[in-house]
N, C-alpha and C. Protein backbone atom coordinates (compact mmCIF):
# COMPACT_ATOMS: atom_id res chain seq x y z
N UNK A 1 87.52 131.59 115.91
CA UNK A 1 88.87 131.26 116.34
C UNK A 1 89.18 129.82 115.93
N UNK A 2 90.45 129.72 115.29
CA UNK A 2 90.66 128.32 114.85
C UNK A 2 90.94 127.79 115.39
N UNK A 3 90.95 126.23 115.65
CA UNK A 3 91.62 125.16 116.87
C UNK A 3 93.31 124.53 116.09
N UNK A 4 94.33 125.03 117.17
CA UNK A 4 95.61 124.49 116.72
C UNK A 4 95.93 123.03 116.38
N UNK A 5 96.79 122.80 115.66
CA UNK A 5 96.91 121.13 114.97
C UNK A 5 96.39 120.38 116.40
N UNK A 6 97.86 120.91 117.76
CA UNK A 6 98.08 119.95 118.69
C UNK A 6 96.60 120.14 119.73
N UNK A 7 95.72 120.90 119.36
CA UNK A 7 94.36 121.16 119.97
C UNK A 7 93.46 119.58 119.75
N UNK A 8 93.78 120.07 118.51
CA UNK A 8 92.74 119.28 117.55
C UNK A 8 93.23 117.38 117.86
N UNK A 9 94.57 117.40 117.90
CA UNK A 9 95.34 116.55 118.11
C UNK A 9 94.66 115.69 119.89
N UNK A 10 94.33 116.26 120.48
CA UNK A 10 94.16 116.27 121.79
C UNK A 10 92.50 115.73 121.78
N UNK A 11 92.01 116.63 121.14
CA UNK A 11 90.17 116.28 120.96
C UNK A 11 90.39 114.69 120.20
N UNK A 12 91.03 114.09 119.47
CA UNK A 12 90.99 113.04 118.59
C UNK A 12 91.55 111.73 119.82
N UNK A 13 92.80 112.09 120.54
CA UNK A 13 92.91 111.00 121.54
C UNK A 13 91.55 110.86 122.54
N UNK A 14 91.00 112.16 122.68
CA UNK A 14 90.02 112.01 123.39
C UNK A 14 88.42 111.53 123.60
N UNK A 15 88.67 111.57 121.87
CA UNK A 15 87.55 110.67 120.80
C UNK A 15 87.75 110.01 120.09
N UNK A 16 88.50 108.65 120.42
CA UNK A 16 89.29 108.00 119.83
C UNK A 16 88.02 106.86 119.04
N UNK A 17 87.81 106.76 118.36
CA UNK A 17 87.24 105.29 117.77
C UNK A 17 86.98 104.28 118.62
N UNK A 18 86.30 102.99 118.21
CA UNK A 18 86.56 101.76 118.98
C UNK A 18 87.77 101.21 118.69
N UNK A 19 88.41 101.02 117.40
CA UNK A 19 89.54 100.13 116.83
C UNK A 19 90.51 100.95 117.58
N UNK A 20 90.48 102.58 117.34
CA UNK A 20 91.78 102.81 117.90
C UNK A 20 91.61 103.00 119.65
N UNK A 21 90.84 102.70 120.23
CA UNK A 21 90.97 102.74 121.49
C UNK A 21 91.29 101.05 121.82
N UNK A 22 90.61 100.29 121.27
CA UNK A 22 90.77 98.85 121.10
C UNK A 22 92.93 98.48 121.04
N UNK A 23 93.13 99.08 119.92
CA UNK A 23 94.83 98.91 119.94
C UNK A 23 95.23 99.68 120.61
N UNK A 24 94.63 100.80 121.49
CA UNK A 24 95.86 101.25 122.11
C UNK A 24 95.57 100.81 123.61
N UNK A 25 94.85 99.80 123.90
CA UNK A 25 95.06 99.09 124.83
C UNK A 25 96.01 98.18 124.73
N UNK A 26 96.18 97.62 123.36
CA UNK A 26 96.92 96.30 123.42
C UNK A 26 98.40 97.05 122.56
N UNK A 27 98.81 98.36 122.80
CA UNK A 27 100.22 98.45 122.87
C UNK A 27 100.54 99.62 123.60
N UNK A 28 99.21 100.44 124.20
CA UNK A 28 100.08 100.83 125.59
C UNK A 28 101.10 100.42 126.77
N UNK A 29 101.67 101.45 126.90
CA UNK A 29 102.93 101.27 127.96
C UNK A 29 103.57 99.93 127.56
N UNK A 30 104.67 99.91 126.86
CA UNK A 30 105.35 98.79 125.91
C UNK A 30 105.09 97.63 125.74
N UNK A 31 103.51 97.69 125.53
CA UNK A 31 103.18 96.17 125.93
C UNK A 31 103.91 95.19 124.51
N UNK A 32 103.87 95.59 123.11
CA UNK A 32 104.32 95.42 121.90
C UNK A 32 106.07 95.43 122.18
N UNK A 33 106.57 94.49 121.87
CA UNK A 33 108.21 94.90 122.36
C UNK A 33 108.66 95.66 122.43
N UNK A 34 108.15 96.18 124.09
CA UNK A 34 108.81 97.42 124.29
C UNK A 34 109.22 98.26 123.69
N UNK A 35 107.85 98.92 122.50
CA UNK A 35 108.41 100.09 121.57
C UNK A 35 106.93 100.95 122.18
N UNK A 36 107.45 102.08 122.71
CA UNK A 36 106.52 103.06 123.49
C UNK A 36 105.99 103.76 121.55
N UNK A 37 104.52 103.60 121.60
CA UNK A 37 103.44 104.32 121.06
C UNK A 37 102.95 105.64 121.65
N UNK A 38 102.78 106.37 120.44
CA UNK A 38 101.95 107.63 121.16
C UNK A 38 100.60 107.66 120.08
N UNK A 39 99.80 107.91 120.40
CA UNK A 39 98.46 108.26 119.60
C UNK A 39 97.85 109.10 119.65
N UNK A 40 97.46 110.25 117.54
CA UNK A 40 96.85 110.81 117.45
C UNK A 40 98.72 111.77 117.60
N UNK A 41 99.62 111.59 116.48
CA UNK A 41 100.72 112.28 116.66
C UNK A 41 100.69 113.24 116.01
N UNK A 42 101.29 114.23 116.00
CA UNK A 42 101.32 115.35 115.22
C UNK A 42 102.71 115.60 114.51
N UNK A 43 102.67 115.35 112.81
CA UNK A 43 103.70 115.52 112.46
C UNK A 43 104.14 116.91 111.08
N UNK A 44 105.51 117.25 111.26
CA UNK A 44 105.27 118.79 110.76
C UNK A 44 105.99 118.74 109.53
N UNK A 45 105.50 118.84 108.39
CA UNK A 45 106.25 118.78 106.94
C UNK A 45 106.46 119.91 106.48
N UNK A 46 107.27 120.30 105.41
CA UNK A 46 107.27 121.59 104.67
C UNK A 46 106.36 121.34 103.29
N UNK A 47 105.38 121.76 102.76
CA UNK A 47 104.51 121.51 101.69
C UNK A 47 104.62 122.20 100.71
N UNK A 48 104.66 122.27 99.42
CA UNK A 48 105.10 122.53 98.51
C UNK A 48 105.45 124.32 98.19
N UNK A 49 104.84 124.85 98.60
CA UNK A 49 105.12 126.13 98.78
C UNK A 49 106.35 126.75 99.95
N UNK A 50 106.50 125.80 100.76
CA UNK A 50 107.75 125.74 101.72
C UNK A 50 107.06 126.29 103.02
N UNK A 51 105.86 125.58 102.97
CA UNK A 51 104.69 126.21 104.27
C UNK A 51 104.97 125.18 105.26
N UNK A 52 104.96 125.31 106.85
CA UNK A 52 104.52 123.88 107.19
C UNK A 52 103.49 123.64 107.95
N UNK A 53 103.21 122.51 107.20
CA UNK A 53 101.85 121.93 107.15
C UNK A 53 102.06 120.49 107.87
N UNK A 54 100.81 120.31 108.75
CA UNK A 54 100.82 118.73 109.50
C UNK A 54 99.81 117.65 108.90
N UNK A 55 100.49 116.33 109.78
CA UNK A 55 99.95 115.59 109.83
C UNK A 55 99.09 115.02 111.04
N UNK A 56 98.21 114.34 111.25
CA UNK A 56 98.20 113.56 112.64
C UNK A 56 97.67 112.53 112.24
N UNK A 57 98.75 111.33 112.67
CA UNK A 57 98.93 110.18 112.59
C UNK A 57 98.13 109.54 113.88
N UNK A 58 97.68 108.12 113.44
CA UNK A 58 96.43 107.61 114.70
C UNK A 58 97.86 107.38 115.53
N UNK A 59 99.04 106.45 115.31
CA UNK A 59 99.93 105.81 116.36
C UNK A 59 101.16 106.25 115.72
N UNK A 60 101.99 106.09 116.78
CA UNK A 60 103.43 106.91 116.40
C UNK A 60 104.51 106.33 117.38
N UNK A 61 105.07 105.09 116.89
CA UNK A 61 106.75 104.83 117.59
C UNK A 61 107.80 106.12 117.08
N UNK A 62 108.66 107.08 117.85
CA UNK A 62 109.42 107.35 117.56
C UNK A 62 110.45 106.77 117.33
N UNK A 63 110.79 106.12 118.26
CA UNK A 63 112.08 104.80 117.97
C UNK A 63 112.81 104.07 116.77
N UNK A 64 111.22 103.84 116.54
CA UNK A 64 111.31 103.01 114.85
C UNK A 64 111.03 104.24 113.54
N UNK A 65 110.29 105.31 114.38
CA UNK A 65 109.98 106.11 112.93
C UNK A 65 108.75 105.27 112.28
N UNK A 66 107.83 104.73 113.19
CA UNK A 66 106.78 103.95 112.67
C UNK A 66 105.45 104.77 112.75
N UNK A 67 104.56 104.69 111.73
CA UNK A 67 103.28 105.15 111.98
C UNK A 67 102.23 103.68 111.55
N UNK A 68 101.37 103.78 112.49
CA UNK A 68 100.24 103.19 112.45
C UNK A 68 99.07 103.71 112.08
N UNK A 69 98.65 103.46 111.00
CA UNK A 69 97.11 103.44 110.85
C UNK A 69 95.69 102.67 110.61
N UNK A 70 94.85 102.98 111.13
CA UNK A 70 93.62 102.59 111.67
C UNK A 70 92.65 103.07 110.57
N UNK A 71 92.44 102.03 109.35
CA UNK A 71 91.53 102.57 108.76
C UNK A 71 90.19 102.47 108.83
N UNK A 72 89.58 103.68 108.92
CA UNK A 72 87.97 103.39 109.10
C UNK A 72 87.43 103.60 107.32
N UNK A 73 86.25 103.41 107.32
CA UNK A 73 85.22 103.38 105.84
C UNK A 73 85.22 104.72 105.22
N UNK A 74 85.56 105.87 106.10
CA UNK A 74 86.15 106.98 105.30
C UNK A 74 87.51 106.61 104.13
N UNK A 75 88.41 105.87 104.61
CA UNK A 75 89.34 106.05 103.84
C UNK A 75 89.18 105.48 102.30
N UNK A 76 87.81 104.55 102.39
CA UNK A 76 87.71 104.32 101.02
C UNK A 76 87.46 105.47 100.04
N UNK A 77 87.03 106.57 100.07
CA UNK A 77 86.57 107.68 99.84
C UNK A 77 87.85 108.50 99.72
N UNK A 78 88.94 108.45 100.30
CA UNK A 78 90.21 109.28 100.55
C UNK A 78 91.43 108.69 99.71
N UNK A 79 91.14 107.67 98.73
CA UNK A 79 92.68 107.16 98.74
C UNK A 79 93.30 107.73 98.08
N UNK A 80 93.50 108.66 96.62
CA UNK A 80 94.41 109.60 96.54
C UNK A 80 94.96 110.07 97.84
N UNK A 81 93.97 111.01 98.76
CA UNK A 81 94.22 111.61 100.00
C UNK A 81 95.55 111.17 100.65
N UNK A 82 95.57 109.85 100.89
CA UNK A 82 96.43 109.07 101.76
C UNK A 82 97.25 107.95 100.90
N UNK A 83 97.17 107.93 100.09
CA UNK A 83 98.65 107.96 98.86
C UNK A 83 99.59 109.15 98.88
N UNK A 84 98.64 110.34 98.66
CA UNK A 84 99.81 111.48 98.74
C UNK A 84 100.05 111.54 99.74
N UNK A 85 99.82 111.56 101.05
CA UNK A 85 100.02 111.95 102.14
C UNK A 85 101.10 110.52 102.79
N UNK A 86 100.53 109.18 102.21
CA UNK A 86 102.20 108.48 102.45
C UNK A 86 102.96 108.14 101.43
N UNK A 87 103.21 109.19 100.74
CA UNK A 87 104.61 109.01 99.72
C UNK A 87 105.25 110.42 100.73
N UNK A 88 104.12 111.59 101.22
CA UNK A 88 105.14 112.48 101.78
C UNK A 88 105.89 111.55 102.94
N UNK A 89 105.50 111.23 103.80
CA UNK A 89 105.60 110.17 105.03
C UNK A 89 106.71 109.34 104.52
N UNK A 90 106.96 108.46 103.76
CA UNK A 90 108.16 107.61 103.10
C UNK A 90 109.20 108.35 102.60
N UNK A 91 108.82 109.91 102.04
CA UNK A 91 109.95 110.55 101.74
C UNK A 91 110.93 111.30 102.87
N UNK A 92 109.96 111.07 104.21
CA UNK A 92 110.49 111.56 105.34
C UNK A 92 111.55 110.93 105.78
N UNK A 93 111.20 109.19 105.82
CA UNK A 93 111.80 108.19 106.50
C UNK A 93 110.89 107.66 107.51
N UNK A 94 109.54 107.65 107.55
CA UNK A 94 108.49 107.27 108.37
C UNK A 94 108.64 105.58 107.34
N UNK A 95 108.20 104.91 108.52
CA UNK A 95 107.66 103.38 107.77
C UNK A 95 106.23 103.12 108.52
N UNK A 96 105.36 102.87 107.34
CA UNK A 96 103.91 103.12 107.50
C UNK A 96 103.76 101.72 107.35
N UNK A 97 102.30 101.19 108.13
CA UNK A 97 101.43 100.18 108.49
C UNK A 97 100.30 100.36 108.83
N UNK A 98 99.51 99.69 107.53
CA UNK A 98 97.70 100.10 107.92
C UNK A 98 97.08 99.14 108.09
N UNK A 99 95.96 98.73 109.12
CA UNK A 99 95.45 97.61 109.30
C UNK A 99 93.75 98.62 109.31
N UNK A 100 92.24 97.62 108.94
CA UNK A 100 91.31 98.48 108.89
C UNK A 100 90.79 98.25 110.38
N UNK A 101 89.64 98.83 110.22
CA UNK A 101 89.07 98.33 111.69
C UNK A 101 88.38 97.23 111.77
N UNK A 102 88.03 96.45 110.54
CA UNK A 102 87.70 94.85 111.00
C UNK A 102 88.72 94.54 111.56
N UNK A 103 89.64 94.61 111.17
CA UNK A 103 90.94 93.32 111.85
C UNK A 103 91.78 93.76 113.02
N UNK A 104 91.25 94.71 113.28
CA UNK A 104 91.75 95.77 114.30
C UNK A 104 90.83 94.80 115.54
N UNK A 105 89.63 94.89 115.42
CA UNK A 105 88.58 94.39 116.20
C UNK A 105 88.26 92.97 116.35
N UNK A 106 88.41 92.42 114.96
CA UNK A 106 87.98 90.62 115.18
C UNK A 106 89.62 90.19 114.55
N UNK A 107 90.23 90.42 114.37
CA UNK A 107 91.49 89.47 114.01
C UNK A 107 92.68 90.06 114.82
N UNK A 108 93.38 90.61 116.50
CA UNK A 108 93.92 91.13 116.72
C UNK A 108 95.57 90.49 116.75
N UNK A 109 95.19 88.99 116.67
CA UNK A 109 96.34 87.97 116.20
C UNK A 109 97.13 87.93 115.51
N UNK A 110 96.70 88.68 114.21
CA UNK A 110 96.83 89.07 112.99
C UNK A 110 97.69 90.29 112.75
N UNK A 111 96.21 91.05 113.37
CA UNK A 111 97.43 92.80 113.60
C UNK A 111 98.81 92.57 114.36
N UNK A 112 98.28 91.83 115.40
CA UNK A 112 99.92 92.05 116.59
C UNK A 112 100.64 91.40 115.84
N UNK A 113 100.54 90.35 115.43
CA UNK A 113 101.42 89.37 114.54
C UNK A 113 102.16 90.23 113.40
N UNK A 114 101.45 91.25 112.68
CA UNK A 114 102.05 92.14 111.26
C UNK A 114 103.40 93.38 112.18
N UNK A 115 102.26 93.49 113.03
CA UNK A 115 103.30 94.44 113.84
C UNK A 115 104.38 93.95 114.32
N UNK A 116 104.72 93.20 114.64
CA UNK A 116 105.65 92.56 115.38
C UNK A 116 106.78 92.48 114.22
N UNK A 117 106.10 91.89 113.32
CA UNK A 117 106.89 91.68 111.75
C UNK A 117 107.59 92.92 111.59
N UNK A 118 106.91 93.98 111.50
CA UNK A 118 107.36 94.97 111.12
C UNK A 118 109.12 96.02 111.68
N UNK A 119 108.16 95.60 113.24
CA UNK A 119 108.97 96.12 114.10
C UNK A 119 110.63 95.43 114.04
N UNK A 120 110.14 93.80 114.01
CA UNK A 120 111.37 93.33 113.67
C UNK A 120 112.27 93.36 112.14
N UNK A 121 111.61 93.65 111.45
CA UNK A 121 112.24 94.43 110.09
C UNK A 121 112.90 95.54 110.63
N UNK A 122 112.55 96.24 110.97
CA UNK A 122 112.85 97.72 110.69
C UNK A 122 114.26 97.68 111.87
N UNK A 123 113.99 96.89 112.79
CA UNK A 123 115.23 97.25 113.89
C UNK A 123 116.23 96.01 113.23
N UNK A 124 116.01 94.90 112.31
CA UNK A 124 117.09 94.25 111.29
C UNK A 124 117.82 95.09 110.16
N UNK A 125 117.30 96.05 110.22
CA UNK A 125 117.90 97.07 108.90
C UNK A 125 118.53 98.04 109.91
N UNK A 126 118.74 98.15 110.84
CA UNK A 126 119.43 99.52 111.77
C UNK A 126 121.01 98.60 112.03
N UNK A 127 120.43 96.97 112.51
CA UNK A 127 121.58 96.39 112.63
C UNK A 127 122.58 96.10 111.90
């Protein structure tokens, strides 16, 4: 029996990493200007055959249409993977931000600082 996206989705918040349990302390419940995060999102595309097929994203502002990701040492191994997978994401209208898990962990100054940047971009272009 197979496990559903939002199954699978559920086991991943629940085995979250250090980095991503690490940031989602420091932007749970709006701690980040008040832009509510969800983590480990599940998102639903149509894929080239007109199937739909998901994603699950580590962090997810709806608000902004922001995804966050948390790269671990797999992704060196994946990057076609996650090139294609954020040009689909940009063709959506998602605005993507990846920080790895060093800087996730020893530079969080840094991360909050990019984020913040970001966040304030993206809500300067709505205005």
């Amino acid at each position: 029996m197979s496990v559903s996206i939002y199954e699978r989705a559920r086991q991943l918040r629940k085995n979250q990493t250090p980095p991503e349990s690490f940031f989602w302390r420091q932007v749970r419940k709006r701690k980040i200007l008040e832009c509510l995060f969800l983590r480990q999102y599940v998102i639903e595309y149509p894929d080239k055959l007109n199937k739909h097929s998901f994603f699950i994203v580590d962090f997810y502002c709806n608000e902004l249409r922001l995804i966050v990701e948390i790269d671990g040492e797999i992704h060196k191994y994946q990057i076609e993977e996650d090139k294609m997978r954020e040009s689909i994401l940009v063709e959506m209208n998602f605005t993507i931000i990846r920080f790895n898990n060093i800087e996730v962990l020893k530079n969080w100054d840094f991360v909050e600082s990019k984020l913040r940047e970001k966040i304030f971009e993206i809500r300067s272009l709505r205005d």
